[in-house]
Protein backbone atom coordinates (compact mmCIF):
# COMPACT_ATOMS: atom_id res chain seq x y z
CA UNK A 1 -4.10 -13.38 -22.77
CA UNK A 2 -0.58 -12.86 -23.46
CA UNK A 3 1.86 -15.39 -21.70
CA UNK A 4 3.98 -12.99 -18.91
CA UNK A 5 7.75 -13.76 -17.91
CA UNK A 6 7.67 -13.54 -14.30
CA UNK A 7 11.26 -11.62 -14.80
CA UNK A 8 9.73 -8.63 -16.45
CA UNK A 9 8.69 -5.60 -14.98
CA UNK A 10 4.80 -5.80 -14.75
CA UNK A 11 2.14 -3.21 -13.46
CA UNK A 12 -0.65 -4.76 -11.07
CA UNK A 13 -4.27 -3.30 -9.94
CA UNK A 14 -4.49 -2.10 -6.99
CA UNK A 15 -7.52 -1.90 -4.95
CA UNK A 16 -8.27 0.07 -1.52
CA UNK A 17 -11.44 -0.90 0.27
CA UNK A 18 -13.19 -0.03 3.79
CA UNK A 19 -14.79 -2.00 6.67
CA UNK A 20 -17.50 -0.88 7.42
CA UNK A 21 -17.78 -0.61 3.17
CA UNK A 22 -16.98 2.49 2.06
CA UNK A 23 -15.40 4.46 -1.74
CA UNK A 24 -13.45 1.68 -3.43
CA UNK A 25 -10.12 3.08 -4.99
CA UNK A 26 -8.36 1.47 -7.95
CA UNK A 27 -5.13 2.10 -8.68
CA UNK A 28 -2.19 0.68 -11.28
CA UNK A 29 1.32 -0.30 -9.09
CA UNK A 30 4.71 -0.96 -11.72
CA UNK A 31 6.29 -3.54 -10.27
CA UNK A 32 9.95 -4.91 -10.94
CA UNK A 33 8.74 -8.63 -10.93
CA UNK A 34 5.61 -10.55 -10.06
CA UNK A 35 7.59 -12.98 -8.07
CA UNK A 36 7.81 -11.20 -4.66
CA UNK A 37 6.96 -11.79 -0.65
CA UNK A 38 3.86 -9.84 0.43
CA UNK A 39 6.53 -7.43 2.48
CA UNK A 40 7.98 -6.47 -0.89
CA UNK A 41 4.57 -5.41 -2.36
CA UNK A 42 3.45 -3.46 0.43
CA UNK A 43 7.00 -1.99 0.68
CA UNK A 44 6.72 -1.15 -3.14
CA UNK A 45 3.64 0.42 -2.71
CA UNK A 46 4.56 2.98 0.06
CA UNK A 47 7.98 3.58 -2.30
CA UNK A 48 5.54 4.61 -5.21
CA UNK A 49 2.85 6.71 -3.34
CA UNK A 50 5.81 8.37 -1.53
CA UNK A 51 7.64 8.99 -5.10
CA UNK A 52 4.28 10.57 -5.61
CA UNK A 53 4.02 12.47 -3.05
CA UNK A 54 7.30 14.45 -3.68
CA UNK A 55 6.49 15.08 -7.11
CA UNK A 56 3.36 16.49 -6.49
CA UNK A 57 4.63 20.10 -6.78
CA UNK A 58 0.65 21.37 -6.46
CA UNK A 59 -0.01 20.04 -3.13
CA UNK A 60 -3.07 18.22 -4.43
CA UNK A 61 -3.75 15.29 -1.58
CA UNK A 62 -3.06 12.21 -2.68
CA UNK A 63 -4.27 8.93 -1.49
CA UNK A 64 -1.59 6.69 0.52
CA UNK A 65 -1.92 3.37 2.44
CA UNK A 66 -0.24 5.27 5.58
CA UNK A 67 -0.28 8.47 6.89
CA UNK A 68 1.78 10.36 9.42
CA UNK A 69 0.42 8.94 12.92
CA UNK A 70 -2.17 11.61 14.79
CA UNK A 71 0.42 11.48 17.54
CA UNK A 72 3.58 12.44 15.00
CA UNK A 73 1.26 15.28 13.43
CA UNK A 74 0.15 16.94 16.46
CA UNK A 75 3.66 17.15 17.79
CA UNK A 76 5.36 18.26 14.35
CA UNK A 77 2.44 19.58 12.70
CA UNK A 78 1.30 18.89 9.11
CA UNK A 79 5.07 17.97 6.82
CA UNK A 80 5.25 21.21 4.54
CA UNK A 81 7.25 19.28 2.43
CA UNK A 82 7.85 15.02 2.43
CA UNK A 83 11.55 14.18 2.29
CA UNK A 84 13.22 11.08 0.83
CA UNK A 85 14.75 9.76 3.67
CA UNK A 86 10.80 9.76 5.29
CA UNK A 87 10.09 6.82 3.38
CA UNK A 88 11.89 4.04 5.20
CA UNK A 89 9.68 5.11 8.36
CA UNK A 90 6.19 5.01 6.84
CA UNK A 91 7.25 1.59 5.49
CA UNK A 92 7.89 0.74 8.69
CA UNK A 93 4.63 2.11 9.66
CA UNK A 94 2.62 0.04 7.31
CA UNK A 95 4.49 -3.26 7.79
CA UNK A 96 3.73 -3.06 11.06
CA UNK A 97 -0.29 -2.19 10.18
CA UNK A 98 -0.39 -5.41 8.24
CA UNK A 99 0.95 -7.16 11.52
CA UNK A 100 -1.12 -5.70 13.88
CA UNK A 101 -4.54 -6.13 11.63
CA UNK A 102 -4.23 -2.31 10.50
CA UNK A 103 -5.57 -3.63 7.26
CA UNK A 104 -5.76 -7.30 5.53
CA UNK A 105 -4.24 -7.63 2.28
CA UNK A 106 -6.16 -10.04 -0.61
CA UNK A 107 -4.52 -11.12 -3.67
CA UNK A 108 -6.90 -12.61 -6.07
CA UNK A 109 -9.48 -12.58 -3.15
CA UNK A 110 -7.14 -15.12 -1.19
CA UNK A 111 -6.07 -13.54 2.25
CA UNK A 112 -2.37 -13.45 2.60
CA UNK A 113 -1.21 -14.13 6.14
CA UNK A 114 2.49 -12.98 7.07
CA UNK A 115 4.76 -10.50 5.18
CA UNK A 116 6.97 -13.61 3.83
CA UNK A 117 4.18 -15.37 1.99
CA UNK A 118 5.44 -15.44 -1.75
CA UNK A 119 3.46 -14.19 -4.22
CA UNK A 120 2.79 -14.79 -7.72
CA UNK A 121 1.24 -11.94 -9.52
CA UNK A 122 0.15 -11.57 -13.37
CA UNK A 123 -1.10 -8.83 -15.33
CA UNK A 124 -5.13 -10.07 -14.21
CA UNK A 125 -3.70 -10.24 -10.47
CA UNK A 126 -6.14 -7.63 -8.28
CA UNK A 127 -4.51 -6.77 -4.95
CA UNK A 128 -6.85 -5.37 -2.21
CA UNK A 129 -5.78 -3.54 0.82
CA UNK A 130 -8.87 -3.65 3.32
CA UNK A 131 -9.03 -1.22 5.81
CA UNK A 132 -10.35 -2.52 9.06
CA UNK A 133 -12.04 0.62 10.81
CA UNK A 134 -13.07 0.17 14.52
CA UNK A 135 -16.43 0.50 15.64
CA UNK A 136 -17.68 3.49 17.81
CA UNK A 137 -18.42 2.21 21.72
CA UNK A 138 -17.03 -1.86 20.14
């Protein structure tokens, strides 16, 4: 393995899991710098998925780590079309996921606990977002 300058733009696996277990999702995220807080990541990761999103000109669905809320859906109906300024609030929406156990986030299989834990990715650095899905009648 190559020595990596924490400076340099650097891209990361990503990995989306499921309590109770379900499809496990891997995914490549660019990021500017390995040296980040876990806010940054998770803020680069809606940024990307949302960049995504507005280039999909198909309409194919693409997987994202937050989703309009049931409530905001069922009183705008489905978005017919994303726009840029809708990013800021679905970051919003998953920092606030992260706080309120919405999902746990792993790096290297080591939980991170608040959004201003630094991190220190490499190239070999697997992230994990773990879903935490209620149980039925729990």
């Amino acid at each position: 393995m190559s020595p990596h300058n924490q400076a340099d733009p650097l891209s990361v696996t990503i990995r989306d899991e499921s309590v109770p277990r379900s499809e496990v999702v891997d995914a490549l995220l660019q990021l500017s710098s390995g040296e980040l807080r876990a806010r940054d990541l998770i803020t680069e990761r809606v940024r990307t998925e949302w960049d995504r999103k507005l280039r999909n000109l198909q309409g194919h669905a693409t997987r994202t780590l937050v989703e309009p809320m049931k409530k905001e859906t069922a009183l705008n109906g489905e978005p017919k079309k994303p726009g840029p300024a809708d990013v800021d609030k679905q970051i919003d929406v998953a920092l606030d996921a992260f706080e309120s156990n919405g999902f746990i986030l792993l790096v290297d299989d080591q939980q991170i606990e608040t959004l201003d834990t630094p991190l220190s990715l490499t190239p070999d650095s697997v992230v994990t977002f773990l879903r935490l899905t209620p149980l039925v009648g729990g």
